[in-house]
Protein backbone atom coordinates (compact mmCIF):
# COMPACT_ATOMS: atom_id res chain seq x y z
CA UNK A 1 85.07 125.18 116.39
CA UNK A 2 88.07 124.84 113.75
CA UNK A 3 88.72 127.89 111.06
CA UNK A 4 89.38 126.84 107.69
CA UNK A 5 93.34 126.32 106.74
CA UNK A 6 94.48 128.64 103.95
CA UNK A 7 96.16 126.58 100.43
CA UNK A 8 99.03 128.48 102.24
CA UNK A 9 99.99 126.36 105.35
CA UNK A 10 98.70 123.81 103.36
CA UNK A 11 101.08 123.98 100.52
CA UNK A 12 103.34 124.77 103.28
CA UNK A 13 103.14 121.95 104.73
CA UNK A 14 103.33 119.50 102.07
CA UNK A 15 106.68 121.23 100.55
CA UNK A 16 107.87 120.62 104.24
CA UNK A 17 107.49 117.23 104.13
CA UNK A 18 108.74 116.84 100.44
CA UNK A 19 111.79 118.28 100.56
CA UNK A 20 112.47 116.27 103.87
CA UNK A 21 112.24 113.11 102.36
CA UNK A 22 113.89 114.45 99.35
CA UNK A 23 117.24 115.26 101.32
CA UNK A 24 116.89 112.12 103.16
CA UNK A 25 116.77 110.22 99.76
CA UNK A 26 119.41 112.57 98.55
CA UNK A 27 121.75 112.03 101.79
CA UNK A 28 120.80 108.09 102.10
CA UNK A 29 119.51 106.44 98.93
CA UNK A 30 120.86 107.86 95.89
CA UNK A 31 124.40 106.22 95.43
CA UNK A 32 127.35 107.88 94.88
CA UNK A 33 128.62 110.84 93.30
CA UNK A 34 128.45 114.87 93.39
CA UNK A 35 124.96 116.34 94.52
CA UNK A 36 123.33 117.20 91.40
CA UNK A 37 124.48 113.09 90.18
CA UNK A 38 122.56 112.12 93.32
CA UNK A 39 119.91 114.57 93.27
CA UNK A 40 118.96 113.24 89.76
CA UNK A 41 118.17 109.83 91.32
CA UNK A 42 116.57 110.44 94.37
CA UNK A 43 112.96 110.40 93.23
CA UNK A 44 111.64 107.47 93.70
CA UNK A 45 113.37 107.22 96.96
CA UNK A 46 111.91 110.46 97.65
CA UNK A 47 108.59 109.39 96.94
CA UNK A 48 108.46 106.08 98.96
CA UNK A 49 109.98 108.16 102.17
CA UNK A 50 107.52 110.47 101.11
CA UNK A 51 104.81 108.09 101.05
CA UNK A 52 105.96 105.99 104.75
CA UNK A 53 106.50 109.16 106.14
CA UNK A 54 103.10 110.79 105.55
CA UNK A 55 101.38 107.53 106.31
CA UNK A 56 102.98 106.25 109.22
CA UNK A 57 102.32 110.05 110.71
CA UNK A 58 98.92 110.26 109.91
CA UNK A 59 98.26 107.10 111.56
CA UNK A 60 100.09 107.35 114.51
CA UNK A 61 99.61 110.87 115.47
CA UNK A 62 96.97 112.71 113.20
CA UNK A 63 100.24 114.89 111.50
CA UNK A 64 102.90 115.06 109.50
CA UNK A 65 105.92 116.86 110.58
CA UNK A 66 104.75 119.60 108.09
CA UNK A 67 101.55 119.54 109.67
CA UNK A 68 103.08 120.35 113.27
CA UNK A 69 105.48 122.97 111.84
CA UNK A 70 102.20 124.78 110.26
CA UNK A 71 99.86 123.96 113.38
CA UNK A 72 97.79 121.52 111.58
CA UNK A 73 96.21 118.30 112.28
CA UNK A 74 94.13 115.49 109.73
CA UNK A 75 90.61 114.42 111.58
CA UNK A 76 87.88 112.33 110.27
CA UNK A 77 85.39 114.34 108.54
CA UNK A 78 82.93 112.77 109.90
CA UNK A 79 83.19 112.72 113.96
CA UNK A 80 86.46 115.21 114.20
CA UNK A 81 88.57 111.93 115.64
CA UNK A 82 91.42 110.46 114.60
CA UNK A 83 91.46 109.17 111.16
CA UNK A 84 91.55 105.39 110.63
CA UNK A 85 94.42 103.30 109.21
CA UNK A 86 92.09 103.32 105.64
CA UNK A 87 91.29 106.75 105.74
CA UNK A 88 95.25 107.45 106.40
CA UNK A 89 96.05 104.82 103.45
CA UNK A 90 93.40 106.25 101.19
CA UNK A 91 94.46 109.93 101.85
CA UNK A 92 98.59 108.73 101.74
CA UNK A 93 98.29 107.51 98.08
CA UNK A 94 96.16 110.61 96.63
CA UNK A 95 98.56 112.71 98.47
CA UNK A 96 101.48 110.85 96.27
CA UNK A 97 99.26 111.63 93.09
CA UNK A 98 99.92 115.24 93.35
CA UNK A 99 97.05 116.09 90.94
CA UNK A 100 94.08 114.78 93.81
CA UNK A 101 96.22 116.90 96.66
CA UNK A 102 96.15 120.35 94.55
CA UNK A 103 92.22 120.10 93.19
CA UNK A 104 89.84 121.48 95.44
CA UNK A 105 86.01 121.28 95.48
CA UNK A 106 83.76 124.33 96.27
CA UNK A 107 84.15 123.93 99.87
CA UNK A 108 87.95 123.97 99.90
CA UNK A 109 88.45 119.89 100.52
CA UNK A 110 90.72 118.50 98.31
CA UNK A 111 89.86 115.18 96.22
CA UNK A 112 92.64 113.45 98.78
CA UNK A 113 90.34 115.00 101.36
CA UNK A 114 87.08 113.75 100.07
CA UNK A 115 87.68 110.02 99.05
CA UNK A 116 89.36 109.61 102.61
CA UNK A 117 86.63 111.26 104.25
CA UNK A 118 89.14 113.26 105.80
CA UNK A 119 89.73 117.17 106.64
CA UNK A 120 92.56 119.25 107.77
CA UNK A 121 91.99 121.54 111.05
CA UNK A 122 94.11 124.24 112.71
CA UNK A 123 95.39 123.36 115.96
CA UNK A 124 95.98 125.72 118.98
């Protein structure tokens, strides 16, 4: 049986994997200059990394590398496996619309979580 995972690892997690692909675009993708001339154009760098990142992780290993930090994995809602390369898609791009990944329905599932038929579970 799985508890529920508190809006705390959660947001946790997701500021994990931001700011990781922010420094990477920062570090990598943003041209040259001082840090706050780079910083200022690292977002949509940030967001694609984001984006590959998040997918590519949830496909391939049911996490994100904020979801391992925080102990956290993404299942299918409904048999508990591994999610499919859809329901990873589906869930990737709401996560990128930061608006489905921070409303939550009576039960606690975020929209991402509900049009990808997906849920997040604590692992041991």
């Amino acid at each position: 049986m799985h508890r529920d995972v508190s809006l705390g690892r959660r947001f946790g997690a997701i500021t994990l994997d931001w700011l990781a692909s922010y420094l990477i675009a920062i570090v990598f993708f943003s041209g040259p200059g001082t840090f706050l001339e780079r910083t200022a154009h690292a977002g949509t760098p940030a967001l694609i990394l984001f984006f590959t990142e998040y997918f590519l992780l949830i496909t391939l290993q049911g996490a994100s590398a904020g979801h391992r930090v925080f102990r956290m994995r993404i299942v299918n809602f409904e048999d508990g496996g591994r999610p499919t390369i859809r329901q990873a898609l589906i869930r990737s791009i709401l996560m990128v619309i930061v608006i489905t990944a921070i409303t939550y329905d009576e039960n606690g599932r975020g929209i991402h979580e509900r049009f990808s038929k997906t849920k997040i579970v604590l692992t041991h």
